[in-house]
Protein backbone atom coordinates (compact mmCIF):
# COMPACT_ATOMS: atom_id res chain seq x y z
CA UNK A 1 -27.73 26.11 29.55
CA UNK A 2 -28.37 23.78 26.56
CA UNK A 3 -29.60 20.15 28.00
CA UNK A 4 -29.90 17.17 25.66
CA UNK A 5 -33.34 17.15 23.14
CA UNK A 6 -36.48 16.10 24.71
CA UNK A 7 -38.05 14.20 21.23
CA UNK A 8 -37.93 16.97 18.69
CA UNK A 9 -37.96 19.66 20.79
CA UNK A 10 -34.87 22.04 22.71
CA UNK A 11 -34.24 22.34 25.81
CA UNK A 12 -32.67 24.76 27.61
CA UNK A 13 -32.33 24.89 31.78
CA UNK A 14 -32.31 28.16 33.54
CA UNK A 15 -30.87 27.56 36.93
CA UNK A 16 -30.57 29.81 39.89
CA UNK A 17 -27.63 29.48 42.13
CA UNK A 18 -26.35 30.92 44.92
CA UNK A 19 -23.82 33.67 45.47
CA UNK A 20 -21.45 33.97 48.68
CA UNK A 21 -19.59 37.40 49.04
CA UNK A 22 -16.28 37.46 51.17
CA UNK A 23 -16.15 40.29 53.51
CA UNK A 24 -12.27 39.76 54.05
CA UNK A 25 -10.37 42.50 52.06
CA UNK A 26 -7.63 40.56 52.21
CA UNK A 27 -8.96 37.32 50.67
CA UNK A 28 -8.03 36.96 46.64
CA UNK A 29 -11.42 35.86 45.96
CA UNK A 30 -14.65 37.93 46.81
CA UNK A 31 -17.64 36.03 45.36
CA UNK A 32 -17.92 32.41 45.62
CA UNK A 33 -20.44 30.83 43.47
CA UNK A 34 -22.56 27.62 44.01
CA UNK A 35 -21.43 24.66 41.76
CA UNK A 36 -23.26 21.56 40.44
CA UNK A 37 -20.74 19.14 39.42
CA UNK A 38 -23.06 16.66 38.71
CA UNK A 39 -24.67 18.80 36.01
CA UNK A 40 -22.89 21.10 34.84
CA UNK A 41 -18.75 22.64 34.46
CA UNK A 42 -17.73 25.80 35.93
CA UNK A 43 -18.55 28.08 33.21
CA UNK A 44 -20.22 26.16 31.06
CA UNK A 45 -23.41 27.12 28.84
CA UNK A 46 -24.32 22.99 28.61
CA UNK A 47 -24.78 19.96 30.46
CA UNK A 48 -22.06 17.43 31.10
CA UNK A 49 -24.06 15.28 29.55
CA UNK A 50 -24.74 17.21 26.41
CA UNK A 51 -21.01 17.70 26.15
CA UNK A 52 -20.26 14.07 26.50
CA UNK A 53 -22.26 13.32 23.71
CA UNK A 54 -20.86 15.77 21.51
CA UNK A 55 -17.09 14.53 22.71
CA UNK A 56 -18.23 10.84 21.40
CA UNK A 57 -19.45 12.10 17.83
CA UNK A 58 -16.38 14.39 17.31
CA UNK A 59 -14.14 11.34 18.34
CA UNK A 60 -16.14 9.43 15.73
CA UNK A 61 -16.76 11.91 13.04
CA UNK A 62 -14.71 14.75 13.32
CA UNK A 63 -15.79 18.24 12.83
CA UNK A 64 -17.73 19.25 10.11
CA UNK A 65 -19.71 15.65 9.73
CA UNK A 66 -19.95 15.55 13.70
CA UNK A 67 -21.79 18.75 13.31
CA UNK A 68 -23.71 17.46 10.51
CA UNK A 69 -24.91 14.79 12.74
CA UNK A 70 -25.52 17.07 15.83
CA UNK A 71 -27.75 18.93 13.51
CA UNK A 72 -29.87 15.95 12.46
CA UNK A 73 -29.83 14.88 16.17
CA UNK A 74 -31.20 18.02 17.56
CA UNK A 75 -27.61 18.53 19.34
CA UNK A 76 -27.12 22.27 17.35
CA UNK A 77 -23.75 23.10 17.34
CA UNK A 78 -20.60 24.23 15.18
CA UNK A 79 -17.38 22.04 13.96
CA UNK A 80 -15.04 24.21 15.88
CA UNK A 81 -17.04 23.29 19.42
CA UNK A 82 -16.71 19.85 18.77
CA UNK A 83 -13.07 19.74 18.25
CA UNK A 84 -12.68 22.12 20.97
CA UNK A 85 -14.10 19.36 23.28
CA UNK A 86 -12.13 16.51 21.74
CA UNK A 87 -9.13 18.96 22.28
CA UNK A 88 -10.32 18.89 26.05
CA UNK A 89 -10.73 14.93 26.30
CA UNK A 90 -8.29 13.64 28.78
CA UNK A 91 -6.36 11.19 27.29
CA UNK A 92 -6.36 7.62 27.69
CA UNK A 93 -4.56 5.92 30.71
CA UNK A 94 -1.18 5.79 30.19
CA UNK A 95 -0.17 1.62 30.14
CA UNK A 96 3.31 0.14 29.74
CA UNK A 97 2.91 -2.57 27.12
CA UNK A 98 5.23 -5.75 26.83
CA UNK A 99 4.66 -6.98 23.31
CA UNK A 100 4.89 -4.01 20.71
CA UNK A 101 4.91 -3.41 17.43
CA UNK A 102 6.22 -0.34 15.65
CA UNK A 103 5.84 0.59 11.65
CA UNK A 104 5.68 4.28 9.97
CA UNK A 105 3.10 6.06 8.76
CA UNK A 106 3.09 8.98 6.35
CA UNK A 107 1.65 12.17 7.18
CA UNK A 108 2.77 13.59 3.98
CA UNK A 109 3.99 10.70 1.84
CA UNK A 110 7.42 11.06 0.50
CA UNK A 111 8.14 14.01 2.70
CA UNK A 112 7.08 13.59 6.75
CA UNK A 113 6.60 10.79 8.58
CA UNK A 114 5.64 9.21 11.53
CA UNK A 115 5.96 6.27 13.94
CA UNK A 116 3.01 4.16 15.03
CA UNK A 117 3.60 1.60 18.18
CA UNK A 118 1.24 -0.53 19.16
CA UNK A 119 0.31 -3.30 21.61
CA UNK A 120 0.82 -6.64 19.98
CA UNK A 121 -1.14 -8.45 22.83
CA UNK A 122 -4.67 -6.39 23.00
CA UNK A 123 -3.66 -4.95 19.41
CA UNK A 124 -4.61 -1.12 20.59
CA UNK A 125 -2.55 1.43 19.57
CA UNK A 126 -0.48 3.68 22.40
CA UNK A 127 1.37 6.05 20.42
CA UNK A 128 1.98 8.39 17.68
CA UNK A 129 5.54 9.69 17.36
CA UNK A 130 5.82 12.58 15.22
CA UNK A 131 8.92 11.03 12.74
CA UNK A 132 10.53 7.66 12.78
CA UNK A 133 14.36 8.56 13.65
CA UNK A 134 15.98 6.33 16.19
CA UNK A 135 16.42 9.11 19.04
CA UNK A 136 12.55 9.39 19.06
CA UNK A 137 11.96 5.46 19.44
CA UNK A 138 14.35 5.46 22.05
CA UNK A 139 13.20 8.07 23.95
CA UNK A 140 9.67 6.33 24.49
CA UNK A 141 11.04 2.85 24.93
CA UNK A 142 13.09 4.89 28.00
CA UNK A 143 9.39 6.27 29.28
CA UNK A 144 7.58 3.05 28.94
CA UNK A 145 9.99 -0.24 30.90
CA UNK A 146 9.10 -3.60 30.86
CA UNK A 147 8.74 -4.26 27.18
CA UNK A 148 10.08 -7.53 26.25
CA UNK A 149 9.53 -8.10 22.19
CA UNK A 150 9.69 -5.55 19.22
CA UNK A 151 8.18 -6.27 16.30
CA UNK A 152 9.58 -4.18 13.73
CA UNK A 153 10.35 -4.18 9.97
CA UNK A 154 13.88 -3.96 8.42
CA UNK A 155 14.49 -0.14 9.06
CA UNK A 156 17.89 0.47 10.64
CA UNK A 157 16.38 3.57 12.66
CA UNK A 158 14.17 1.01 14.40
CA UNK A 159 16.31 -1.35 15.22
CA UNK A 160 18.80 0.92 16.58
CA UNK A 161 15.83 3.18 18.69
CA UNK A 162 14.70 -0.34 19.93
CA UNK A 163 18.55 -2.11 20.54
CA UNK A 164 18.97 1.48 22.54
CA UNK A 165 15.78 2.06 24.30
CA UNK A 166 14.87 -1.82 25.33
CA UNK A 167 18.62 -3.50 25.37
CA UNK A 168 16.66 -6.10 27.04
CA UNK A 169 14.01 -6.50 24.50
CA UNK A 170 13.66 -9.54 21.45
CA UNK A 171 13.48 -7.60 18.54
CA UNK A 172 11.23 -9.44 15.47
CA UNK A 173 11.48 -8.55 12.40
CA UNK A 174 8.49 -8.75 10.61
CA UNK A 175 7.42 -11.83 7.94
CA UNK A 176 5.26 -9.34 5.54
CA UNK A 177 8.38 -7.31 5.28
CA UNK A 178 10.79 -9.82 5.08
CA UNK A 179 9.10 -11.77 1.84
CA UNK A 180 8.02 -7.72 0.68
CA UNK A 181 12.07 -7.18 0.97
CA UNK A 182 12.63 -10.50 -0.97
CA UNK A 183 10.24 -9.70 -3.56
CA UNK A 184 12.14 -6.48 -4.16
CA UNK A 185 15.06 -8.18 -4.62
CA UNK A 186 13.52 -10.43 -6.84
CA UNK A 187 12.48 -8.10 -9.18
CA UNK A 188 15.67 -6.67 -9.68
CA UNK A 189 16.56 -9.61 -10.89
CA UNK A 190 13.91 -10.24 -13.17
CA UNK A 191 14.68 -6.15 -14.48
CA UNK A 192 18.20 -7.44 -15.34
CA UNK A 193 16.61 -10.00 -17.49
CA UNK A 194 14.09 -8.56 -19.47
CA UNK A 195 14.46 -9.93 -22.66
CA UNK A 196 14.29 -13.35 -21.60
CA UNK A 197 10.71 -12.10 -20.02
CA UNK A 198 9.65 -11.20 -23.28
CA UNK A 199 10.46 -14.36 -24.54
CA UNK A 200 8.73 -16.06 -22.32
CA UNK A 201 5.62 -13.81 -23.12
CA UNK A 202 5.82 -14.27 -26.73
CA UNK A 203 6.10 -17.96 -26.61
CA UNK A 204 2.83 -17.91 -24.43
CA UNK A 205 1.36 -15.57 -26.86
CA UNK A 206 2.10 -17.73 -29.95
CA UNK A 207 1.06 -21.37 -28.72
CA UNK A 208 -1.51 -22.59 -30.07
CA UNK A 209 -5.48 -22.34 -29.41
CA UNK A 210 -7.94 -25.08 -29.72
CA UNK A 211 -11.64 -24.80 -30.47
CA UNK A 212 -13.14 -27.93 -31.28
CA UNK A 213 -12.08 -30.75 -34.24
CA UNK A 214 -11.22 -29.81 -37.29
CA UNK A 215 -10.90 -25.77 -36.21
CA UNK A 216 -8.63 -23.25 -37.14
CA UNK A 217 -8.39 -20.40 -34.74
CA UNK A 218 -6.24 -17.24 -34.77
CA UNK A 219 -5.18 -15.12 -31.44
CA UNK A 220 -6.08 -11.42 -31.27
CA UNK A 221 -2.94 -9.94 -31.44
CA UNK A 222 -2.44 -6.41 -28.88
CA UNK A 223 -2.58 -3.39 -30.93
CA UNK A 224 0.65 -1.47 -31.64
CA UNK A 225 1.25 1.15 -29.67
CA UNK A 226 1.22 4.81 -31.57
CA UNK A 227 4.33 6.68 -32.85
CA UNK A 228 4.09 9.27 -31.05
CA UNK A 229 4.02 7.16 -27.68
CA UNK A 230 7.08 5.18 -28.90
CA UNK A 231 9.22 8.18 -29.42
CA UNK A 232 7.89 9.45 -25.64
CA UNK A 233 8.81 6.13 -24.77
CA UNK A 234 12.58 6.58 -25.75
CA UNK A 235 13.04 9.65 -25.07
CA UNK A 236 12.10 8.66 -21.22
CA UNK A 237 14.48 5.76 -21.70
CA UNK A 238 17.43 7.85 -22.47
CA UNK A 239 16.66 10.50 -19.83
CA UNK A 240 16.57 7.69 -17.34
CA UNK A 241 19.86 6.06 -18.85
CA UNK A 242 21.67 9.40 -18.51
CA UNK A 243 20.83 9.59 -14.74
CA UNK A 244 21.43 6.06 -13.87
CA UNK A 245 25.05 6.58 -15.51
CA UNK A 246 25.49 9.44 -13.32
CA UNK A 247 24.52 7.65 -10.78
CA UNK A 248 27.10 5.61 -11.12
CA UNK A 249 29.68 7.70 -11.71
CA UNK A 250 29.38 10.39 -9.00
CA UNK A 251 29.01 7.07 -6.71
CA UNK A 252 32.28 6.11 -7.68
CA UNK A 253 33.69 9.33 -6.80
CA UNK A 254 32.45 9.04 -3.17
CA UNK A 255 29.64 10.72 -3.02
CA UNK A 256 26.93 9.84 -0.57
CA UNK A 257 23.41 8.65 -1.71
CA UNK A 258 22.22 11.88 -0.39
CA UNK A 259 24.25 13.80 -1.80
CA UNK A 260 23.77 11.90 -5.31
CA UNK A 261 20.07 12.81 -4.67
CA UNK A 262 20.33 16.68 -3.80
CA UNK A 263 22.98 17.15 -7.03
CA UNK A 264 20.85 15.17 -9.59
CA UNK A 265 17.72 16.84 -8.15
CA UNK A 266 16.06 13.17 -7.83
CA UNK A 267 15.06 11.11 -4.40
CA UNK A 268 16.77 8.85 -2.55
CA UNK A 269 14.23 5.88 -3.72
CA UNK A 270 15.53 6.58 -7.26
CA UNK A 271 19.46 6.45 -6.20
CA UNK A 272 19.31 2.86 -3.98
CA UNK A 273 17.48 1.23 -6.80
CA UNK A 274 20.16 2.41 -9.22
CA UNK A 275 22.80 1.59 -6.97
CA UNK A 276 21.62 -1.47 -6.44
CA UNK A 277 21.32 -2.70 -10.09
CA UNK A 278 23.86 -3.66 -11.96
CA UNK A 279 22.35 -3.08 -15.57
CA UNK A 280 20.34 0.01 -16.07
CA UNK A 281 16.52 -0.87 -14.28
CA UNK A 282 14.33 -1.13 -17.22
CA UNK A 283 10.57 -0.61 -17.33
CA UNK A 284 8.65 -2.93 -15.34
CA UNK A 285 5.50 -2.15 -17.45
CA UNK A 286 2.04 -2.25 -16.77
CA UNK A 287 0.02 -5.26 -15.84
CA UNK A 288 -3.19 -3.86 -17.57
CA UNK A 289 -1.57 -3.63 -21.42
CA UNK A 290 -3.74 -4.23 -23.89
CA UNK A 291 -7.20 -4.08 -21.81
CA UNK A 292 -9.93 -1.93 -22.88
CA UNK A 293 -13.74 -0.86 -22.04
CA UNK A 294 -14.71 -3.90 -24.34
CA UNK A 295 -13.53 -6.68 -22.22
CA UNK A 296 -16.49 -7.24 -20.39
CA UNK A 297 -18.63 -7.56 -23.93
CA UNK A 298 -15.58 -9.05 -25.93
CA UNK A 299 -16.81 -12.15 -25.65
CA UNK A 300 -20.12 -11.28 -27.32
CA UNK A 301 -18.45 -9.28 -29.99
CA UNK A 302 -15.82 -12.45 -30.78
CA UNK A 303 -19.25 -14.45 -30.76
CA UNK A 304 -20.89 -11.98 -33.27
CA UNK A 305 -17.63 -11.28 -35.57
CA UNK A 306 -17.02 -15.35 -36.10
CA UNK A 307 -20.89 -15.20 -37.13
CA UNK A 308 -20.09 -13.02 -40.06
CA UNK A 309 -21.13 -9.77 -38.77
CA UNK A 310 -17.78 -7.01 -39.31
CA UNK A 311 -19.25 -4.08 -39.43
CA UNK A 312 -18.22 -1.84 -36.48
CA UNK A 313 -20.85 0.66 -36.10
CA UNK A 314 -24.02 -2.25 -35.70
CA UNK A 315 -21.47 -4.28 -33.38
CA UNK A 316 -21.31 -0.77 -31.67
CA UNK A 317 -25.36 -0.17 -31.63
CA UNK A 318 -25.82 -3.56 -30.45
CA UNK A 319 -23.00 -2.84 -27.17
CA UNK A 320 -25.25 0.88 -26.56
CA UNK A 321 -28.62 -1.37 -25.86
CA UNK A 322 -27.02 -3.91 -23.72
CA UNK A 323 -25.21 -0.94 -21.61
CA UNK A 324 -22.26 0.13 -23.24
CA UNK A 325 -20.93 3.19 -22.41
CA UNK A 326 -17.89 3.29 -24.29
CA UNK A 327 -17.20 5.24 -27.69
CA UNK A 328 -17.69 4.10 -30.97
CA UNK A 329 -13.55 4.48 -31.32
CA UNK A 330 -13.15 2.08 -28.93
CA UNK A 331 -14.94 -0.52 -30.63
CA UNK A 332 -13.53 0.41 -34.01
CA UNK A 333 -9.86 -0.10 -32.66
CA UNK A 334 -10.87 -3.73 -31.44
CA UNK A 335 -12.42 -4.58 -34.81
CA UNK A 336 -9.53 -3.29 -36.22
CA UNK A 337 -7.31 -5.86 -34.32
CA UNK A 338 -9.99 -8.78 -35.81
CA UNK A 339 -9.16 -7.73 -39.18
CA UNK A 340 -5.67 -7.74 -38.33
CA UNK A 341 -5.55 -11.41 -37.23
CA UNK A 342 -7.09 -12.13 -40.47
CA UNK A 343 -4.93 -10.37 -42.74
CA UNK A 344 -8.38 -7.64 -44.22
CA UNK A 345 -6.87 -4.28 -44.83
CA UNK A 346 -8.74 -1.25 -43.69
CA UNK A 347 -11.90 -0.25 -45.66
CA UNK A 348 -11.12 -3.70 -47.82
CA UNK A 349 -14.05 -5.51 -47.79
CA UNK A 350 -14.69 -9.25 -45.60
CA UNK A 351 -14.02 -12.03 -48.23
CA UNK A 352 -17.78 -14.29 -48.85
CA UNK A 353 -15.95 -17.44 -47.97
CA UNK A 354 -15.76 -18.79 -44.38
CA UNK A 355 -13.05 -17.21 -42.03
CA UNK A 356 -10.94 -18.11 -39.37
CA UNK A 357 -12.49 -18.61 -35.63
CA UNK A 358 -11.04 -15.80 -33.70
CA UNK A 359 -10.23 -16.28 -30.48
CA UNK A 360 -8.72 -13.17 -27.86
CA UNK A 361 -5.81 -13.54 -26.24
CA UNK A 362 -6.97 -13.30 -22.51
CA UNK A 363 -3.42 -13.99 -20.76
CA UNK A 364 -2.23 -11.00 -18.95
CA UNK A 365 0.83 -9.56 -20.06
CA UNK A 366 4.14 -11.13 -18.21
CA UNK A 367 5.34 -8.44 -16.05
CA UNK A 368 8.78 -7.96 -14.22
CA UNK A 369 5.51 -7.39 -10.45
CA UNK A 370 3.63 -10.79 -11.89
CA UNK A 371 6.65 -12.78 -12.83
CA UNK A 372 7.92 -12.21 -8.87
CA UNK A 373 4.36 -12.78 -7.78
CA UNK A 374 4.39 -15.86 -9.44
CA UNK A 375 6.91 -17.36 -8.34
CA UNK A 376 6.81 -16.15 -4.56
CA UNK A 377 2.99 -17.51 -4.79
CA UNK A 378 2.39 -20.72 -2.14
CA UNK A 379 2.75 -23.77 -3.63
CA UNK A 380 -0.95 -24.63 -2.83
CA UNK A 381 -2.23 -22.16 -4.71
CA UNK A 382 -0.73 -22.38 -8.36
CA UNK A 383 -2.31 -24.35 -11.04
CA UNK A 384 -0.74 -26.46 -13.98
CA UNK A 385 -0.27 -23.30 -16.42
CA UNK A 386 1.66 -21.49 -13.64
CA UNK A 387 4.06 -23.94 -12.73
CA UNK A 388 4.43 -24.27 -16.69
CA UNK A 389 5.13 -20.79 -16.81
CA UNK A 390 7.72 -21.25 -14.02
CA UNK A 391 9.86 -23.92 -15.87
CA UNK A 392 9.99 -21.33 -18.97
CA UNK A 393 11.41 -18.66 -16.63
CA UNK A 394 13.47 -21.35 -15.09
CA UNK A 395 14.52 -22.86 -18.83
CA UNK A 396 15.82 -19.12 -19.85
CA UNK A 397 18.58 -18.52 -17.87
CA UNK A 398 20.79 -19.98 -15.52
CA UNK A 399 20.53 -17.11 -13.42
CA UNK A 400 16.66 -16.91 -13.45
CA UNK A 401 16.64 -20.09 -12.21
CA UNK A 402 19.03 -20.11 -9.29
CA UNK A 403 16.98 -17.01 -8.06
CA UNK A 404 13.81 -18.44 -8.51
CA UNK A 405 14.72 -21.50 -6.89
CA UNK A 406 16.35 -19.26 -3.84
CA UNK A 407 13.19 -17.70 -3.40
CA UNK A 408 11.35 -19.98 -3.24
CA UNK A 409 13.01 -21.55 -0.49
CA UNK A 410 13.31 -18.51 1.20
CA UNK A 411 9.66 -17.89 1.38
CA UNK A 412 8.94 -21.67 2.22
CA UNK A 413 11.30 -20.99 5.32
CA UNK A 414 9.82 -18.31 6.45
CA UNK A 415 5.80 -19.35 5.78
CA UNK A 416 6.33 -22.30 7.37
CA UNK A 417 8.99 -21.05 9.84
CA UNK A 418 11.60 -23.26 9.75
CA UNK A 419 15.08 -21.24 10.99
CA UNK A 420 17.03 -24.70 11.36
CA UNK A 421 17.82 -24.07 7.31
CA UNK A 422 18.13 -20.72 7.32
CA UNK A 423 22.19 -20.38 7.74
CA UNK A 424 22.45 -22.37 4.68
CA UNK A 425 20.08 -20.81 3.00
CA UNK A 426 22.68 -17.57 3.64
CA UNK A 427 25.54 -19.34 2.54
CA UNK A 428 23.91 -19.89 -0.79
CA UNK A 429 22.99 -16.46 -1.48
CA UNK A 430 25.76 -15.02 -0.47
CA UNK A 431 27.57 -17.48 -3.14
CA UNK A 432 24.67 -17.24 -5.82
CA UNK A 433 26.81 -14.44 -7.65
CA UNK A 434 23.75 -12.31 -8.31
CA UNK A 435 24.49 -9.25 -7.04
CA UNK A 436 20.14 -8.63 -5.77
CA UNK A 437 20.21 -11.34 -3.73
CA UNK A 438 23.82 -11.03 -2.45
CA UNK A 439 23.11 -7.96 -1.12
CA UNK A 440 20.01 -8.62 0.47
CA UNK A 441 21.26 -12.13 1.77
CA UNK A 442 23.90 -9.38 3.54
CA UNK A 443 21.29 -7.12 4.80
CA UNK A 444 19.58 -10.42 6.12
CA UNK A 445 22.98 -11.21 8.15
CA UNK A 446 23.13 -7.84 9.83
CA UNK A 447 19.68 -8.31 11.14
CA UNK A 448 20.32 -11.61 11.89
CA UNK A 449 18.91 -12.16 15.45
CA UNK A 450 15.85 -10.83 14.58
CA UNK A 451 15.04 -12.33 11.09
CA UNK A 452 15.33 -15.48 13.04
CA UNK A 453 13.28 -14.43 15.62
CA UNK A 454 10.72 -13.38 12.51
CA UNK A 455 10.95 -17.79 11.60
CA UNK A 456 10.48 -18.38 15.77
CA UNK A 457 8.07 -16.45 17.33
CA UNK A 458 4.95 -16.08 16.75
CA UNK A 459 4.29 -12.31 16.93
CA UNK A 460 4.32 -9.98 13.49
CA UNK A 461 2.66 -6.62 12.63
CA UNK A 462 -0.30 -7.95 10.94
CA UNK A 463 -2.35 -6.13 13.69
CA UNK A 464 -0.37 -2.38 13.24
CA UNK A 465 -0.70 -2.69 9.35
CA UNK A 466 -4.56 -2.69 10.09
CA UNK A 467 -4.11 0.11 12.58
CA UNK A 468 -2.35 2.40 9.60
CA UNK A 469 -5.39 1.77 7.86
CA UNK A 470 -7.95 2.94 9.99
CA UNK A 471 -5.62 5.93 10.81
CA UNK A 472 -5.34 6.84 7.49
CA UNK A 473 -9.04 6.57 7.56
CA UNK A 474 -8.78 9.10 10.05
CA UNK A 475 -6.62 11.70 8.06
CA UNK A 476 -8.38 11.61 5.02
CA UNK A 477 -11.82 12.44 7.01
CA UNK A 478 -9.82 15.17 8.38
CA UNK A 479 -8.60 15.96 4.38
CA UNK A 480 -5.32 15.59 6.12
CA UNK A 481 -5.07 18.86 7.70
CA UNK A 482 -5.29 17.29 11.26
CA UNK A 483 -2.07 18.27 14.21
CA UNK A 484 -0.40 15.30 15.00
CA UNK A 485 -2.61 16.39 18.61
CA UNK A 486 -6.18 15.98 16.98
CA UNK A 487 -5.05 13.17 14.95
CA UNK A 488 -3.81 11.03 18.36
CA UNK A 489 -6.84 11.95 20.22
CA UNK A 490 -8.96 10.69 17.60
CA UNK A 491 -6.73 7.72 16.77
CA UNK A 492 -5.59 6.26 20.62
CA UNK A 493 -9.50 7.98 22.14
CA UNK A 494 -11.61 6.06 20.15
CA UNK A 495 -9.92 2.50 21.00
């Protein structure tokens, strides 16, 4: 049998043991071998503690890295004999916890998921449940008495699995979720108003830059974006608009979001969020518009341009010998947005007399994800040009401004957990008129108990968000072709 590496050499024990024959014809068993438990299984063609060393690296590593490690350890074995052992690893003690929290996970996002419960208290994970309907929750909660507080997120299927299981549990809802569900909300609003957005951003775009007395400079404006991606553009628009009006209309004849979903041939994500807006959801574009490989070196090219040099390919020559390892197109589209600001036509030649300084634009573009961000940032952290840009969203719309001022107060009551205010908080929403925050000021009064207890109490699932992460670690080590029964014993064995 295989023993554990002596240095850099194998070693392998040849043991003789002894052999007891029954004489008794009757007797079910005729020979009766010798056992050393203390070295070795029944069976076995290794040590116990060979085997309990290659049980720890396949609870680490998995399979084919645990054997890659065995290998370079002098421990010589295959992938499938270490997950055969971590298949044989009794499982942990079974406890009965009194704080948990519960959350999903996906095994297959967008198609199967899971539930994840953990203890809020020692913040180890007990249990993977293989989908996250109420029935399974339930079930558990039935196995495992005595727990006293769920912390949970806004998903009806949890709070029904943990009303039914645990009647005599406090059920939390989570803070994370609850501003994430606000911020959602939020946006929806700022979707409905996207023109007033623009607005915003154009006015930012357009004030003016100063560079020292007596200086004119000129903003790099974005470039356009091509033809060709405008019509693609508009074509997606219209596609979209179609759906969202059918939508609407098969909703109106009584149809069921899931059914809406199954006959348009679209998920369920894509029906709420329609049926929840009441103009069409617009784009909530992208964040990174207008960015390009040159940004880290634009503000040597702006330095070199205002110097007189306009000639793309030695502004390109000069970016390849400090490191640049973009293409020459890419420079020549951002010199051709510098002779844009100034008004030079292509292949027209820089005038001999001075030039305007040009300076680039370097706010980010105002997005329906930053505007929300914005304004549900703390307080302590926003500086003067934010809070400007605030009382421009604020200044566009009546509207805009009763939400923003709503969620702000909303978040302040929940950071800073004050439920005293909360009721009339409610009784705002609810008579705001804007149908986002109506509905989830509703949603908020059907979980009322434990939204409250979210402002109270002190526990949340800050501890089982970092458990998804390390068991997503997990999964893609495993390039998620784990059983839900390898994946637990690797996620609840190695706590």
């Amino acid at each position: 049998m295989a023993d554990l590496p002596w240095g850099e050499y194998r070693v392998n024990w040849q043991l003789q043991v002894r052999k007891f024959f029954c004489t008794n014809p009757a007797c079910q068993r005729q020979i009766f071998t010798e056992r050393l438990a203390d070295v070795v299984a029944p069976w076995a063609r290794k040590t116990s503690r060979l085997a309990q060393r290659q049980t720890l690296i396949a609870l680490a590593l998995g399979g084919v890295a645990g054997a890659r490690l065995s290998q370079a350890l002098g421990y010589t074995t295959s992938r499938s004999t270490l997950l055969r052992l971590l298949m044989k690893m009794p499982w942990p003690p079974a406890k009965n916890p009194t704080v948990v929290g519960v959350d999903d996970w996906a095994d297959r996002k967008g198609h199967n998921y899971g539930t994840i419960l953990v203890d809020l208290e020692t913040h180890q994970p007990i249990a993977l449940l293989p989908d996250r309907e109420a029935e399974t929750l339930t079930k558990w909660l039935k196995a495992h008495p005595g727990v006293k507080v769920i912390s949970r997120d806004r998903a009806q299927a949890y709070a029904k699995g943990a009303r039914l299981g645990a009647p005599q549990a406090i059920q939390v809802a989570d803070r994370f979720h609850l501003l994430k569900n606000l911020a959602e909300a939020l946006e929806q609003v700022f979707n409905e108003h996207r023109q007033e957005l623009k607005a915003v951003e154009k006015s930012l775009s357009s004030s003016p830059v100063i560079c020292g007395p007596g200086s004119k400079a000129v903003r790099v404006p974005l470039p356009p974006s091509p033809p060709e991606a405008v019509t693609l553009a508009q074509q997606r628009r219209r596609r979209k608009l179609a759906i969202y009006k059918q939508v609407k209309k098969l909703r109106q004849q009584g149809n069921s979001p899931k059914a809406i979903a199954a006959k348009l041939g679209i998920g369920k994500t894509t029906v709420f969020r329609d049926l929840g807006s009441s103009q069409f959801p617009e784009r909530k574009g992208r964040s990174d518009r207008g960015r390009s490989l040159v940004e880290p070196d634009q503000d040597y090219l702006l330095k070199r341009w205002n110097r007189g040099c306009h000639e793309g390919k030695h502004l390109f020559q000069e970016l390849q010998a400090q490191g640049f390892r973009g293409s020459y197109a890419t420079v020549a589209r951002y010199t051709k947005r510098l002779r844009q600001a100034l008004g030079i036509q292509p292949r027209e030649k820089s005038p001999s007399c001075q030039l305007k300084i040009i300076v680039d634009n370097q706010k980010l573009p105002l997005t329906v994800h930053r505007a929300t961000g914005l304004v549900l940032r703390r307080e302590e952290n926003r500086d003067d040009e934010d809070e400007r840009l605030i009382q421009q969203l604020i200044a566009q719309h009546p509207a805009l401004a009763k939400a923003i001022e709503l969620s702000q107060d909303l978040a302040g009551l929940i950071r800073k957990r004050i439920p005293e205010q909360f009721d009339e908080w409610l009784r705002r929403a609810r008579s705001s008129q804007i149908s986002s925050l109506v509905a989830f000021a509703q949603g908020l009064l059907q979980d009322y108990d434990a939204v409250k207890a979210g402002m109270t109490l002190e526990w949340s699932n800050g501890p089982v968000e970092g458990q998804i992460n390390r068991l997503k670690m997990l999964k893609r080590q495993m390039s998620g072709r784990a059983s839900l029964e390898l994946l637990s014993r690797r996620f609840l064995g190695a706590v």
